[in-house]
N, C-alpha and C. Protein backbone atom coordinates (compact mmCIF):
# COMPACT_ATOMS: atom_id res chain seq x y z
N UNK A 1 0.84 -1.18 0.00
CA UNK A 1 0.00 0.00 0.00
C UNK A 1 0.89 1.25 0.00
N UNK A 2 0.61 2.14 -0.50
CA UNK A 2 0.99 3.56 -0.68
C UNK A 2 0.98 4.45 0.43
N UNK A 3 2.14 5.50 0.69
CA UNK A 3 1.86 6.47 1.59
C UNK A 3 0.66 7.12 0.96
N UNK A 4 -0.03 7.76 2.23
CA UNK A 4 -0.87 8.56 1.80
C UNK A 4 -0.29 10.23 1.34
N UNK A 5 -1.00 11.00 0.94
CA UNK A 5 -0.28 12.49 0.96
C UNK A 5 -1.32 13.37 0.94
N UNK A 6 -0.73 14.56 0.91
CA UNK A 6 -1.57 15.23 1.67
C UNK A 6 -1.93 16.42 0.66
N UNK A 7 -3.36 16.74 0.12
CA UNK A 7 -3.62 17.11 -0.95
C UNK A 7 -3.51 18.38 -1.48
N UNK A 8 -2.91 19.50 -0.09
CA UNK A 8 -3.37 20.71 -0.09
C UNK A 8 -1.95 20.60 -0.35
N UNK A 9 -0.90 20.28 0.14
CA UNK A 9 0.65 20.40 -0.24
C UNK A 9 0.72 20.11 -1.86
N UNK A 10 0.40 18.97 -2.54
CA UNK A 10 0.50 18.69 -3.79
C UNK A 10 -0.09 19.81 -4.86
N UNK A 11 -1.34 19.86 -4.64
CA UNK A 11 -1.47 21.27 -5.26
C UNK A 11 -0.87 22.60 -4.99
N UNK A 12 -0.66 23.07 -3.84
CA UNK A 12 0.37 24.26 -3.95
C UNK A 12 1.61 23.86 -4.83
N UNK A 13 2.46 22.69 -4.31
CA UNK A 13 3.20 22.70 -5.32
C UNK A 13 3.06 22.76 -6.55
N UNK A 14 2.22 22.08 -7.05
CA UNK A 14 1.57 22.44 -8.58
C UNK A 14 1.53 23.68 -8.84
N UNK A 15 0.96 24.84 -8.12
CA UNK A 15 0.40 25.89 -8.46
C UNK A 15 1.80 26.28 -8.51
N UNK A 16 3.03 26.60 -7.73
CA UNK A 16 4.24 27.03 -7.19
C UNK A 16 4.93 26.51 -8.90
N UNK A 17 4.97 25.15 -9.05
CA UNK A 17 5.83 25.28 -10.40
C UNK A 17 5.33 26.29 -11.23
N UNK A 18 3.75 25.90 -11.33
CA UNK A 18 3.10 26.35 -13.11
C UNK A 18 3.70 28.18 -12.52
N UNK A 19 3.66 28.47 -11.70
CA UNK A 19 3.91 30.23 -11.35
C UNK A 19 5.35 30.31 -11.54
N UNK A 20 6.23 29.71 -11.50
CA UNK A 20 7.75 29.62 -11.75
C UNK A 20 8.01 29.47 -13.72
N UNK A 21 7.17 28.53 -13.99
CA UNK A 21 7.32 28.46 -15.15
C UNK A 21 7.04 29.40 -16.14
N UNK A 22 5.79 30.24 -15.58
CA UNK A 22 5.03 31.30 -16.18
C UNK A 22 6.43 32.69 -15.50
N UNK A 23 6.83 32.64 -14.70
CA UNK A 23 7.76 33.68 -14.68
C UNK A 23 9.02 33.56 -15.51
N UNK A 24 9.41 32.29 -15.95
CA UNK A 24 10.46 32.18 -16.48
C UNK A 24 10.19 32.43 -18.07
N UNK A 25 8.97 32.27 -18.74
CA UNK A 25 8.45 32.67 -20.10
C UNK A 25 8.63 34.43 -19.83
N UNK A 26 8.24 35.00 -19.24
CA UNK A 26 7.38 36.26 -19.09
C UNK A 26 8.77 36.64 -18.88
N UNK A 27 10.10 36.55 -18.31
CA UNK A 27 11.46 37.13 -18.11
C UNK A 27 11.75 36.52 -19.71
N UNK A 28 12.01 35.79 -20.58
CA UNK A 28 12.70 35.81 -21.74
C UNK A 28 11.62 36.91 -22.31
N UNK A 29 10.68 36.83 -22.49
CA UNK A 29 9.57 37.96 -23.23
C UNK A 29 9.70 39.31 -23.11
N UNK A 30 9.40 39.12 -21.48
CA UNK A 30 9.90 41.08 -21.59
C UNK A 30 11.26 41.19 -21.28
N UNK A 31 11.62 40.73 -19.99
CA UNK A 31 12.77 41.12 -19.32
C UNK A 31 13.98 41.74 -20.25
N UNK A 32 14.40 42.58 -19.54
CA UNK A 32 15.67 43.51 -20.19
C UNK A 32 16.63 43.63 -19.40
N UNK A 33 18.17 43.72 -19.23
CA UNK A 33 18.59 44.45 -18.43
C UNK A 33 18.81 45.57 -18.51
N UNK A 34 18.88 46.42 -17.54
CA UNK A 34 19.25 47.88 -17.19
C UNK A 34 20.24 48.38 -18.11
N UNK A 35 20.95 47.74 -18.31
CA UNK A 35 21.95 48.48 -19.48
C UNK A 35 21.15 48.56 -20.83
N UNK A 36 20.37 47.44 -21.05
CA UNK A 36 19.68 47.96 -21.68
C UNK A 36 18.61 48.83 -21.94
N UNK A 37 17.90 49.09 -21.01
CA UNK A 37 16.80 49.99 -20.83
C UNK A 37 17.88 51.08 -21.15
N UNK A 38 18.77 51.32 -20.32
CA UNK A 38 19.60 52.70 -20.48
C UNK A 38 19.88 52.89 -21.63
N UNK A 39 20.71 52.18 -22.42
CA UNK A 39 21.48 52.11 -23.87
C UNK A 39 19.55 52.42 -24.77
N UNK A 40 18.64 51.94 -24.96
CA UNK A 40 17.53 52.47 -25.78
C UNK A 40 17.14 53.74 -25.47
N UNK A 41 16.75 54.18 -24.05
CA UNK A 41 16.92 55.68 -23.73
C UNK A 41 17.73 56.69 -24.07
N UNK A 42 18.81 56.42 -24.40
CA UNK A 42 20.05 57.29 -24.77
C UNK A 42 20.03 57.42 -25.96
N UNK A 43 19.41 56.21 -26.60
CA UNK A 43 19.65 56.16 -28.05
C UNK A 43 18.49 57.04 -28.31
N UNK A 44 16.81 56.86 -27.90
CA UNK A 44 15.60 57.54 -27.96
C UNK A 44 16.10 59.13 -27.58
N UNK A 45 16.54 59.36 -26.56
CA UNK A 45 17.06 60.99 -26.73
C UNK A 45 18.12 61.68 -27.62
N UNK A 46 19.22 60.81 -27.98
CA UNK A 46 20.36 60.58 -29.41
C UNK A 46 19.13 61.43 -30.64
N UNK A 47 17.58 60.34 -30.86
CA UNK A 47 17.00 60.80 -31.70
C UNK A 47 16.31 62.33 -31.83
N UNK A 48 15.94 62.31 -30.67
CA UNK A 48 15.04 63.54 -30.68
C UNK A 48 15.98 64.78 -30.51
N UNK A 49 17.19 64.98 -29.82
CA UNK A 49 18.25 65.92 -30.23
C UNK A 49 18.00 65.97 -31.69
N UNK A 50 18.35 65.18 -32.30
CA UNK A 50 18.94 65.33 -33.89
C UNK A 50 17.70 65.99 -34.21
N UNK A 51 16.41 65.00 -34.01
CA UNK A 51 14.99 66.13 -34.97
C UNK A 51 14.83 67.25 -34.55
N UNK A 52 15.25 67.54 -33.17
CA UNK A 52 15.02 69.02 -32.73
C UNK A 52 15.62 69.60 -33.31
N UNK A 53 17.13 69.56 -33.59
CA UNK A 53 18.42 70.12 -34.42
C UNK A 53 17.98 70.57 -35.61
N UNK A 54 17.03 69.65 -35.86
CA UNK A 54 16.82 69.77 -37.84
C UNK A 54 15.80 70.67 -38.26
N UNK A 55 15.02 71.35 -37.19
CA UNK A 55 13.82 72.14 -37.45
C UNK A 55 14.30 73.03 -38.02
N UNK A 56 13.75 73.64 -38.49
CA UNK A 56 13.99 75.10 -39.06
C UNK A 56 13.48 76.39 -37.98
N UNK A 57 12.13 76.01 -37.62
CA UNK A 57 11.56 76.91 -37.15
C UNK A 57 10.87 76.21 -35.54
N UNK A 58 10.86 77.40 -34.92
CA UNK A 58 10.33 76.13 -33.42
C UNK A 58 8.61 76.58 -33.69
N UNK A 59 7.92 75.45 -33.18
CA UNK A 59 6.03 75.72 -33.20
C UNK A 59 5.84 76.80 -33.22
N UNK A 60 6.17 76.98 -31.86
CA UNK A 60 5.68 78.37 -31.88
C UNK A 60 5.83 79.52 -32.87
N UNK A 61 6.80 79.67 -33.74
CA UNK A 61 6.75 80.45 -34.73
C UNK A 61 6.14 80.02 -35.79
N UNK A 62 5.88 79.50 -36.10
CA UNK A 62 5.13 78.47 -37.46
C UNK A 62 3.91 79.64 -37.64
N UNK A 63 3.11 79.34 -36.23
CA UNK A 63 2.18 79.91 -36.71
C UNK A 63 1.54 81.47 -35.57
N UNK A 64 2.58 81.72 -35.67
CA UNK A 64 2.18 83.34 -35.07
C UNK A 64 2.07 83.09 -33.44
N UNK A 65 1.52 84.41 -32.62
CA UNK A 65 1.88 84.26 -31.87
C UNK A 65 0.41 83.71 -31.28
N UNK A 66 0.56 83.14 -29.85
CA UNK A 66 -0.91 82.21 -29.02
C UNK A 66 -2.06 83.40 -28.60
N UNK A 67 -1.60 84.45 -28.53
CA UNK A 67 -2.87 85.20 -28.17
C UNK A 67 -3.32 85.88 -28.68
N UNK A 68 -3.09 86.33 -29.96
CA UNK A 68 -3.85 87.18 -31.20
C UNK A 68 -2.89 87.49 -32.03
């Protein structure tokens, strides 16, 4: 005959892998490291320097002045 076991332990563990497994998908998916977050930020402000650079004219002059 078989030990018995105890049913509320077996399912947490169940629940405990499937939540480990689902974190380990969800870290290759999003997860980044910090150098990287940093290095795309730098690069995203890299961009918007340059388009700011390239205007000719800032908004506000485009089209006259905001209050008449």
């Amino acid at each position: 005959m078989t030990t018995p076991i105890n049913l509320n332990k077996a399912r947490k563990a169940k629940e405990k892998a499937e939540a480990e497994q689902r974190a380990k998908e969800n870290r290759a998916r999003f997860g980044r490291t910090k150098a990287e977050k940093k290095l795309e930020a730098a690069k995203a402000e890299k961009q918007a320097k340059l388009t700011e650079d390239h205007r000719r004219e800032t908004p506000e002059s485009q089209h006259g002045p905001k209050d008449g």
